[in-house]
PDB file of N, CA and C in Angstrom:
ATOM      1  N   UNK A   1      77.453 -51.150  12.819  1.00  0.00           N
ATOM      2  CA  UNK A   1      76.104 -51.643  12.656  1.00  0.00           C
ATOM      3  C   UNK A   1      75.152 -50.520  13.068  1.00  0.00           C
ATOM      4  N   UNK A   2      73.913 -50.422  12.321  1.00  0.00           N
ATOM      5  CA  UNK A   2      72.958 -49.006  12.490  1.00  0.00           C
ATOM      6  C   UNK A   2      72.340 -50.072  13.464  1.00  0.00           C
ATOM      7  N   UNK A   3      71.749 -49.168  14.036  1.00  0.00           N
ATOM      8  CA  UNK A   3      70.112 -49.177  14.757  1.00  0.00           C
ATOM      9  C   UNK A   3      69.246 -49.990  14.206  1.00  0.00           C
ATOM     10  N   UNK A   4      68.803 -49.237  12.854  1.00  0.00           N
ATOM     11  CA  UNK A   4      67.814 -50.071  11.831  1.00  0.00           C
ATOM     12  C   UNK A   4      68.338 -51.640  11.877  1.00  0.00           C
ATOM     13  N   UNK A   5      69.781 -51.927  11.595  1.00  0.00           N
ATOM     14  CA  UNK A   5      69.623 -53.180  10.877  1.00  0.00           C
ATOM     15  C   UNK A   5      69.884 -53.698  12.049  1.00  0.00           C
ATOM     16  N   UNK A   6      71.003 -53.254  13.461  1.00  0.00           N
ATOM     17  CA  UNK A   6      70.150 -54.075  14.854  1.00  0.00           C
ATOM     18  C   UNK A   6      69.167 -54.494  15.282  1.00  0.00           C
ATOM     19  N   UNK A   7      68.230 -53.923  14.934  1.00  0.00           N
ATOM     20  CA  UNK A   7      67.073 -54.318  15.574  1.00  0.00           C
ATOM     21  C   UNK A   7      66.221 -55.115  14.510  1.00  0.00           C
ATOM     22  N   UNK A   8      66.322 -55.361  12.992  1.00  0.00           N
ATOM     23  CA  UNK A   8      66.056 -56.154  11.997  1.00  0.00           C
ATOM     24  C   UNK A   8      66.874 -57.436  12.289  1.00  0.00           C
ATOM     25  N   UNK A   9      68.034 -57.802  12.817  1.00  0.00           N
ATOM     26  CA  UNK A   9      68.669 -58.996  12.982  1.00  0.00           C
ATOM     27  C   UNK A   9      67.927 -59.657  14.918  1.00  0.00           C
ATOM     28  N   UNK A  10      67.334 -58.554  15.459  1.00  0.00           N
ATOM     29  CA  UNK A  10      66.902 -58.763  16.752  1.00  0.00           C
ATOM     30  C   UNK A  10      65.569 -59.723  16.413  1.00  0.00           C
ATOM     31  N   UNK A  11      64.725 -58.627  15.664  1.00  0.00           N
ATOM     32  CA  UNK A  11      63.426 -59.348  15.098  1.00  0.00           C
ATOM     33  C   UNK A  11      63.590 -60.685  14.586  1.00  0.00           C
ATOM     34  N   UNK A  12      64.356 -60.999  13.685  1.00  0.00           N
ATOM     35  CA  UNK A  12      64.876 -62.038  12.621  1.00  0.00           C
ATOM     36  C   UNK A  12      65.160 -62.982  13.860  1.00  0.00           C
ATOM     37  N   UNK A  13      66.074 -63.146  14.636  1.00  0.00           N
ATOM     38  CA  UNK A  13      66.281 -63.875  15.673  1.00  0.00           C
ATOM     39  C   UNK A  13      65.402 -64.677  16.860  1.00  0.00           C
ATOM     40  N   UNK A  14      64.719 -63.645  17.416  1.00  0.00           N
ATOM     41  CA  UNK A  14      63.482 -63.623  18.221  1.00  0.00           C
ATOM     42  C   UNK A  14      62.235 -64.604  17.703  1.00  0.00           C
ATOM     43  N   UNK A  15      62.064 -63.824  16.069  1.00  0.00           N
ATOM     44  CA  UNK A  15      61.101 -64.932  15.367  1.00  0.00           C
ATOM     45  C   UNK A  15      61.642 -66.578  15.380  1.00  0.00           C
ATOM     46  N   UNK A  16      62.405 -66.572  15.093  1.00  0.00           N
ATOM     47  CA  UNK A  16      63.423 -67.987  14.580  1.00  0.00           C
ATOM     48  C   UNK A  16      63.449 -68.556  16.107  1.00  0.00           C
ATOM     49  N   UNK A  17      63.425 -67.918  17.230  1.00  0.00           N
ATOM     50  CA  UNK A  17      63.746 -68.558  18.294  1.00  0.00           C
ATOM     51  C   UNK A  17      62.368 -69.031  19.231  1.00  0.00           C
ATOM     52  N   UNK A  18      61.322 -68.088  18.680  1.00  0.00           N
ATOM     53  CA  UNK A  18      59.706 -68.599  19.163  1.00  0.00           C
ATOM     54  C   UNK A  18      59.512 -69.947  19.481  1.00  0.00           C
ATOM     55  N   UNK A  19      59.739 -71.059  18.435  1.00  0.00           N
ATOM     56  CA  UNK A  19      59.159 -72.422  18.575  1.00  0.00           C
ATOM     57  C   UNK A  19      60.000 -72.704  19.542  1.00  0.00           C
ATOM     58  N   UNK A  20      61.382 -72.774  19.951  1.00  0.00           N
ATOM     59  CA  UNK A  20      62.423 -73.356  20.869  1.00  0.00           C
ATOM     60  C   UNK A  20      61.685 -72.995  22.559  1.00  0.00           C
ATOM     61  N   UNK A  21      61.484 -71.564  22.277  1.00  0.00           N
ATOM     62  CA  UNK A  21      61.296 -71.125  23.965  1.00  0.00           C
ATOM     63  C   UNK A  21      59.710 -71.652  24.025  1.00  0.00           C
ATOM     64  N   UNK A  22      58.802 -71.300  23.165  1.00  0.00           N
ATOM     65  CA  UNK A  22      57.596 -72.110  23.660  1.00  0.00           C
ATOM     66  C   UNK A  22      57.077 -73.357  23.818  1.00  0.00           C
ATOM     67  N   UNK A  23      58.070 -74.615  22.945  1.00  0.00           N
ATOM     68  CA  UNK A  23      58.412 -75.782  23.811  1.00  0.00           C
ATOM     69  C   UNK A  23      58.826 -75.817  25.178  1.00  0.00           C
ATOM     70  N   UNK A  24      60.298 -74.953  25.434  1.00  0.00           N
ATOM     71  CA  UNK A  24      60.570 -75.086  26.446  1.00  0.00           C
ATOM     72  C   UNK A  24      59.313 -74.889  27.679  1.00  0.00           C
ATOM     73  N   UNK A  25      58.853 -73.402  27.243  1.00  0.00           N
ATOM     74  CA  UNK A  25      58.472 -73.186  28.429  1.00  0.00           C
ATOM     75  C   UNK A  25      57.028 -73.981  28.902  1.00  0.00           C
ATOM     76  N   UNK A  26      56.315 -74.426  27.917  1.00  0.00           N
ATOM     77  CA  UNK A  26      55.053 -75.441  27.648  1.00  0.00           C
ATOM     78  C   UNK A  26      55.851 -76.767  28.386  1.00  0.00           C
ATOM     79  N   UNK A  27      57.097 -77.206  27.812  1.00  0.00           N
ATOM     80  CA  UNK A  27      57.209 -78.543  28.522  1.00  0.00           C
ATOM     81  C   UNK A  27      57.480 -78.310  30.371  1.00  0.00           C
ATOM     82  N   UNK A  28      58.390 -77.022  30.540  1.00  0.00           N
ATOM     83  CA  UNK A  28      58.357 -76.687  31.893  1.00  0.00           C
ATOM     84  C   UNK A  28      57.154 -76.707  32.263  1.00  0.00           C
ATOM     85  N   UNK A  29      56.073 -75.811  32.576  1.00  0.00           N
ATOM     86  CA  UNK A  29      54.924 -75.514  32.638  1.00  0.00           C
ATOM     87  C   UNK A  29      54.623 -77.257  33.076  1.00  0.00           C
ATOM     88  N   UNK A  30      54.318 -78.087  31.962  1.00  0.00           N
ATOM     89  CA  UNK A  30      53.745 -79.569  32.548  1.00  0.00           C
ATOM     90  C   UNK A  30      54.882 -80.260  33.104  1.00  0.00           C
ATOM     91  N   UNK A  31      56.035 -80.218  33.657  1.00  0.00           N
ATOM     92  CA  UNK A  31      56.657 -80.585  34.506  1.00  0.00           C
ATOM     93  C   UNK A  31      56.343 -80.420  35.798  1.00  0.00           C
ATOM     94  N   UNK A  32      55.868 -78.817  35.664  1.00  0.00           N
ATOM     95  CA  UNK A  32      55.731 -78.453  36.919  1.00  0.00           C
ATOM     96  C   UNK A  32      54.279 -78.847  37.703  1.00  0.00           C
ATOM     97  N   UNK A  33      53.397 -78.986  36.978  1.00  0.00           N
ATOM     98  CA  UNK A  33      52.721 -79.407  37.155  1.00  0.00           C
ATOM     99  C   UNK A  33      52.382 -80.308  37.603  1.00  0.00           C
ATOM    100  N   UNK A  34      53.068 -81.167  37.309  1.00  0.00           N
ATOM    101  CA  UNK A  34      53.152 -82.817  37.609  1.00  0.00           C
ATOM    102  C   UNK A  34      53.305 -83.881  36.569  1.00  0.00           C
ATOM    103  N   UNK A  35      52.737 -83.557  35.316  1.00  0.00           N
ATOM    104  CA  UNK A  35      52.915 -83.782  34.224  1.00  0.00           C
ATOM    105  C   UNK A  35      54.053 -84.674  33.678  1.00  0.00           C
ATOM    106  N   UNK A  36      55.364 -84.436  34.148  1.00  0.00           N
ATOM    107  CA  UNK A  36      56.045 -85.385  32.982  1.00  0.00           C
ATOM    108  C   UNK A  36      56.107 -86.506  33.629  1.00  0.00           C
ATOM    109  N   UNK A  37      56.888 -87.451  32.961  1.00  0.00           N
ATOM    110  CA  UNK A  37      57.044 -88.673  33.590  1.00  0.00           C
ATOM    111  C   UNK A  37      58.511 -89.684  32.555  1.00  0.00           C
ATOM    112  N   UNK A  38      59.247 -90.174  32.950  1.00  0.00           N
ATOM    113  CA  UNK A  38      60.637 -90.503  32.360  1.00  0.00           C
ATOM    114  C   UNK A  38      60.470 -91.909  32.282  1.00  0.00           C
ATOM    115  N   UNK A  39      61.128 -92.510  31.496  1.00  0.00           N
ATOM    116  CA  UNK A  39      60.789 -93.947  31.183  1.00  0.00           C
ATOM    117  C   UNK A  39      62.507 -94.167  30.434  1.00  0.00           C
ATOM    118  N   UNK A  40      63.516 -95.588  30.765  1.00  0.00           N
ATOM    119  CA  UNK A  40      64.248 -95.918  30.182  1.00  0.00           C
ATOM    120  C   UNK A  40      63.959 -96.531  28.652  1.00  0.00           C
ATOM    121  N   UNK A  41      64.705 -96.683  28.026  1.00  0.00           N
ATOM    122  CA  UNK A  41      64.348 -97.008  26.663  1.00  0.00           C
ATOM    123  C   UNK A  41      65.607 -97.767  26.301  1.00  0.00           C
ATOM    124  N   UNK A  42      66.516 -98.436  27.094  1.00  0.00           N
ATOM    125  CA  UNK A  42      67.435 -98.958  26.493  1.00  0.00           C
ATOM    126  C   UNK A  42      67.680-100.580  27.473  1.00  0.00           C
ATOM    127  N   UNK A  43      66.377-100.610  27.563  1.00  0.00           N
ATOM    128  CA  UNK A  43      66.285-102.446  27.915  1.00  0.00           C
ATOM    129  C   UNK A  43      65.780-102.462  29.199  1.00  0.00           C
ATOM    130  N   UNK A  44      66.141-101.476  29.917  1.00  0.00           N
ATOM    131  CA  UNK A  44      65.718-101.842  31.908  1.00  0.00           C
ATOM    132  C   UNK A  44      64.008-101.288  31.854  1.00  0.00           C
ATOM    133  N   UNK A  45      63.693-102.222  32.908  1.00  0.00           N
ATOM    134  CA  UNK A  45      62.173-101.411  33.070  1.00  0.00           C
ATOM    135  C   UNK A  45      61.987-100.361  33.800  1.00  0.00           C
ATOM    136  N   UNK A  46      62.746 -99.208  33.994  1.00  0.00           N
ATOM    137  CA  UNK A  46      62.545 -98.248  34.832  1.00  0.00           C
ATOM    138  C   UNK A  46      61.943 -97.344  34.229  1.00  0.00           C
ATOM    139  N   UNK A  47      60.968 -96.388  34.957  1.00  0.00           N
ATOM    140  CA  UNK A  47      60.101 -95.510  34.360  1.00  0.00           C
ATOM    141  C   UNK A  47      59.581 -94.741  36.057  1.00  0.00           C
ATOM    142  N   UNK A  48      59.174 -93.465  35.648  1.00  0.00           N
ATOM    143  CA  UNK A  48      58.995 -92.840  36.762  1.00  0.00           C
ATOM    144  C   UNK A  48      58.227 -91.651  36.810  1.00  0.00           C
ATOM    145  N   UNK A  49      58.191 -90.588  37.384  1.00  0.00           N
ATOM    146  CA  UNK A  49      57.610 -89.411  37.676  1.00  0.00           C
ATOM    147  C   UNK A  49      58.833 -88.334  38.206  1.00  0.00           C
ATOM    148  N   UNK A  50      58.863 -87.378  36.570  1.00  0.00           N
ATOM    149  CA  UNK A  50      59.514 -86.018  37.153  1.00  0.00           C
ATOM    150  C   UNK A  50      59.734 -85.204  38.236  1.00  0.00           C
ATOM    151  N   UNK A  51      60.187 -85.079  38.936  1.00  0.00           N
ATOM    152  CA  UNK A  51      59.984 -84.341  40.129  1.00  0.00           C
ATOM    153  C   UNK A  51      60.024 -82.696  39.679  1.00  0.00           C
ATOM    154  N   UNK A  52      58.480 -82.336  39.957  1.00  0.00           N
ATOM    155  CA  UNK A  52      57.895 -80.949  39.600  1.00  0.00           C
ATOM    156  C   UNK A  52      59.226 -79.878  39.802  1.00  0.00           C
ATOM    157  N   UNK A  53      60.192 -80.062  40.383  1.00  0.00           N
ATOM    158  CA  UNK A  53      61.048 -78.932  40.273  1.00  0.00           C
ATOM    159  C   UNK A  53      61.631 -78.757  39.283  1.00  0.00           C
ATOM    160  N   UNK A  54      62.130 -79.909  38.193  1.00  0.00           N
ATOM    161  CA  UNK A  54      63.103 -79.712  37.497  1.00  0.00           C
ATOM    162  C   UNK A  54      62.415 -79.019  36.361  1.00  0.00           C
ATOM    163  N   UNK A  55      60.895 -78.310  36.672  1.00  0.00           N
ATOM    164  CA  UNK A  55      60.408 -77.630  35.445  1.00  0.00           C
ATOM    165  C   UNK A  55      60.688 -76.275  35.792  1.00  0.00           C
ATOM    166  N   UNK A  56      61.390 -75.664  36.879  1.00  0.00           N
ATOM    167  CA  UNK A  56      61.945 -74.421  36.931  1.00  0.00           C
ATOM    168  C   UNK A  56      63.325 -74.008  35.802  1.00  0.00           C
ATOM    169  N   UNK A  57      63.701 -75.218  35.580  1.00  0.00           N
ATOM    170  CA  UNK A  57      65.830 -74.455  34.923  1.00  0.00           C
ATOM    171  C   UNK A  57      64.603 -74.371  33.587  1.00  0.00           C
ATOM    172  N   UNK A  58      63.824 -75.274  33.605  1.00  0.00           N
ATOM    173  CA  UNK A  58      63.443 -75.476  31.759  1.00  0.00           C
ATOM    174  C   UNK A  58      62.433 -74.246  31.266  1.00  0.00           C
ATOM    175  N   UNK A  59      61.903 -73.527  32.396  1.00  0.00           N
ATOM    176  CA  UNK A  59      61.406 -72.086  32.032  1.00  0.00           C
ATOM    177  C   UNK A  59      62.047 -71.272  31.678  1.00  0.00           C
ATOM    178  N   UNK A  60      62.851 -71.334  32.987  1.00  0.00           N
ATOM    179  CA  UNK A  60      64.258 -70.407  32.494  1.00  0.00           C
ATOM    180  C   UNK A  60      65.166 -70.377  31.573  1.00  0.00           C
ATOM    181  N   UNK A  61      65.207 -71.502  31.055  1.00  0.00           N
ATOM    182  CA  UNK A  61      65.901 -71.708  29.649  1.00  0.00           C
ATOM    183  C   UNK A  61      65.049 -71.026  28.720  1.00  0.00           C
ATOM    184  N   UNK A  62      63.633 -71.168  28.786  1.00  0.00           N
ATOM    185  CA  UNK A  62      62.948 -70.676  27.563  1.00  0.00           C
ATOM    186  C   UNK A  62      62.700 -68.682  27.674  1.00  0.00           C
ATOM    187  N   UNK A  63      62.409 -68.745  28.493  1.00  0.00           N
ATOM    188  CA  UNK A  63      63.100 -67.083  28.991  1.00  0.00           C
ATOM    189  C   UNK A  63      64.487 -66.521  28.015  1.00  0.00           C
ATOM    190  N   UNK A  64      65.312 -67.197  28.266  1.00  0.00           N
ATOM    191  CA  UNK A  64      66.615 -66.363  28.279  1.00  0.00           C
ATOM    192  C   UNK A  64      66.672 -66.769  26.935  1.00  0.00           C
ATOM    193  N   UNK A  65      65.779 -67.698  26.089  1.00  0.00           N
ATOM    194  CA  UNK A  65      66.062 -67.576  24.455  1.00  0.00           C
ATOM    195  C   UNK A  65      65.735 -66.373  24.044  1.00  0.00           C
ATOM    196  N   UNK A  66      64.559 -65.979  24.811  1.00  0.00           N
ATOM    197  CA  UNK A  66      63.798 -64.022  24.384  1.00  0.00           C
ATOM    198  C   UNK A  66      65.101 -63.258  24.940  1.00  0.00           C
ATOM    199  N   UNK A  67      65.495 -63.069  26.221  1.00  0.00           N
ATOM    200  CA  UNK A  67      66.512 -62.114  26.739  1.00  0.00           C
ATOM    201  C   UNK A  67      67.780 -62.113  25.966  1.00  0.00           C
ATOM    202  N   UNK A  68      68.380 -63.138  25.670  1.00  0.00           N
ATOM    203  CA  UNK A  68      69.684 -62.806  25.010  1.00  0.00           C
ATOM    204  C   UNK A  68      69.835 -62.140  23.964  1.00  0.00           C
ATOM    205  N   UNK A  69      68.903 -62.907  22.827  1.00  0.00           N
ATOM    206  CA  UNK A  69      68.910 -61.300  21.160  1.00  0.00           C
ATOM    207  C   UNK A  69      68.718 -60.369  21.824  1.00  0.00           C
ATOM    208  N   UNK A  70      67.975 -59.857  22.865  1.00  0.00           N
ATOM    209  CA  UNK A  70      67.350 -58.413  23.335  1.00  0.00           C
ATOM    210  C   UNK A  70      68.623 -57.723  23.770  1.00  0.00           C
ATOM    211  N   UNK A  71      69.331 -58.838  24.492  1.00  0.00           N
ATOM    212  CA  UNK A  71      70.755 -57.922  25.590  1.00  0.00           C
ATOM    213  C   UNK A  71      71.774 -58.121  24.466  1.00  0.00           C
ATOM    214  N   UNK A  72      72.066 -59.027  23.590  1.00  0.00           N
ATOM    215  CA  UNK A  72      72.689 -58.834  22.007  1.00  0.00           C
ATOM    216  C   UNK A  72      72.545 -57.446  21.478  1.00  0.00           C
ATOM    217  N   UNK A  73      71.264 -57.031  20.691  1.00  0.00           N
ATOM    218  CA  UNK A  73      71.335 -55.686  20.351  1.00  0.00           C
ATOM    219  C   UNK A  73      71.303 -54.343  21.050  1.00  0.00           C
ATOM    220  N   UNK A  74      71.124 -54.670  22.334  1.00  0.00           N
ATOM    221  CA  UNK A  74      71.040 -53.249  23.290  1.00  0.00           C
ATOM    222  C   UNK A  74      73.171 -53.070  23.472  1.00  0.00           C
ATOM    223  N   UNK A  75      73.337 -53.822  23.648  1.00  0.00           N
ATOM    224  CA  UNK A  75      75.229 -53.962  24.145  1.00  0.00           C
ATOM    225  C   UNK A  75      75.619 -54.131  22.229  1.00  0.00           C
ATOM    226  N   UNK A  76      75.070 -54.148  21.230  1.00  0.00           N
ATOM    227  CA  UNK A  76      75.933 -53.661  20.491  1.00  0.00           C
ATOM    228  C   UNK A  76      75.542 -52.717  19.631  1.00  0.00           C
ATOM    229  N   UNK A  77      74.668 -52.136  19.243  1.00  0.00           N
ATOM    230  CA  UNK A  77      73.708 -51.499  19.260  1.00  0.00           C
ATOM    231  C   UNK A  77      73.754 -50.061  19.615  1.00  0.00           C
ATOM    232  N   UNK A  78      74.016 -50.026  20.893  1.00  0.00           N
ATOM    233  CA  UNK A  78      73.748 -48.835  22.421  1.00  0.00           C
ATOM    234  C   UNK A  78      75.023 -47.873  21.850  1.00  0.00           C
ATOM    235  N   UNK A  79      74.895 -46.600  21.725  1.00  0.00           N
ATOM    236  CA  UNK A  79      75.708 -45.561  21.369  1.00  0.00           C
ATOM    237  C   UNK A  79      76.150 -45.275  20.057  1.00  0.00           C
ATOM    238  N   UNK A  80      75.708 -46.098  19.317  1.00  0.00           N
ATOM    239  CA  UNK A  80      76.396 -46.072  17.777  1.00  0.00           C
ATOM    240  C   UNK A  80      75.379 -45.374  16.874  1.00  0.00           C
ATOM    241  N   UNK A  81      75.764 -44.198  16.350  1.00  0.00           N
ATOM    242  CA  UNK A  81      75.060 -43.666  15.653  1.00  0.00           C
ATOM    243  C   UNK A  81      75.141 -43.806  13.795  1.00  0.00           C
ATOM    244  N   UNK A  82      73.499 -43.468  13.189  1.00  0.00           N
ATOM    245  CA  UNK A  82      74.157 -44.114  11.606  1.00  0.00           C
ATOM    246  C   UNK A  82      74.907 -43.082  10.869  1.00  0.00           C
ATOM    247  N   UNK A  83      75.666 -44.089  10.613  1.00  0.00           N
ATOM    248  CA  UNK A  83      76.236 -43.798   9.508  1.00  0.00           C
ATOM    249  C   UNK A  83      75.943 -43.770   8.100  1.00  0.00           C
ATOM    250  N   UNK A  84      76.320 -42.663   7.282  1.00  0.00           N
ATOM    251  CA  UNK A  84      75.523 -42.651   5.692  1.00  0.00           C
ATOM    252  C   UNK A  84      76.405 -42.631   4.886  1.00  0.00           C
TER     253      UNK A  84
END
């Protein structure tokens, strides 16, 4: 794999992965905040308030959708020169 088309499948990826991590990190963000709030939906009346921490893993999830294509094409990518 060249350079060129590493980093064309990086782009391609990254784009495609935008909407996923900026949910994530938008719904973290109002978690943390205080923002969410959980409600059963399968008959019981329970309903409640998120506890602002659990909007830390869900940032971090939206993070590591950007980091992984990036550490994808650097580790396969890294030393390979093109070929013609």
């Amino acid at each position: 794999m060249s350079k060129q088309t590493g980093m064309i499948i990086t782009i391609v990826v990254a784009v495609l992965a935008l909407c996923c991590s900026s949910f994530c990190c938008l719904s973290g963000v109002a978690t943390l905040l205080g923002g969410g709030e959980w409600s059963s939906e399968l008959g019981y009346p329970d309903s409640g308030q998120i506890e602002p921490v659990y909007g830390v893993p869900v940032i971090c999830l939206g993070i590591l959708v950007w980091v992984v294509p990036l550490l994808l094409w650097l580790f396969l990518v890294r030393g390979k020169e093109d070929r013609i």
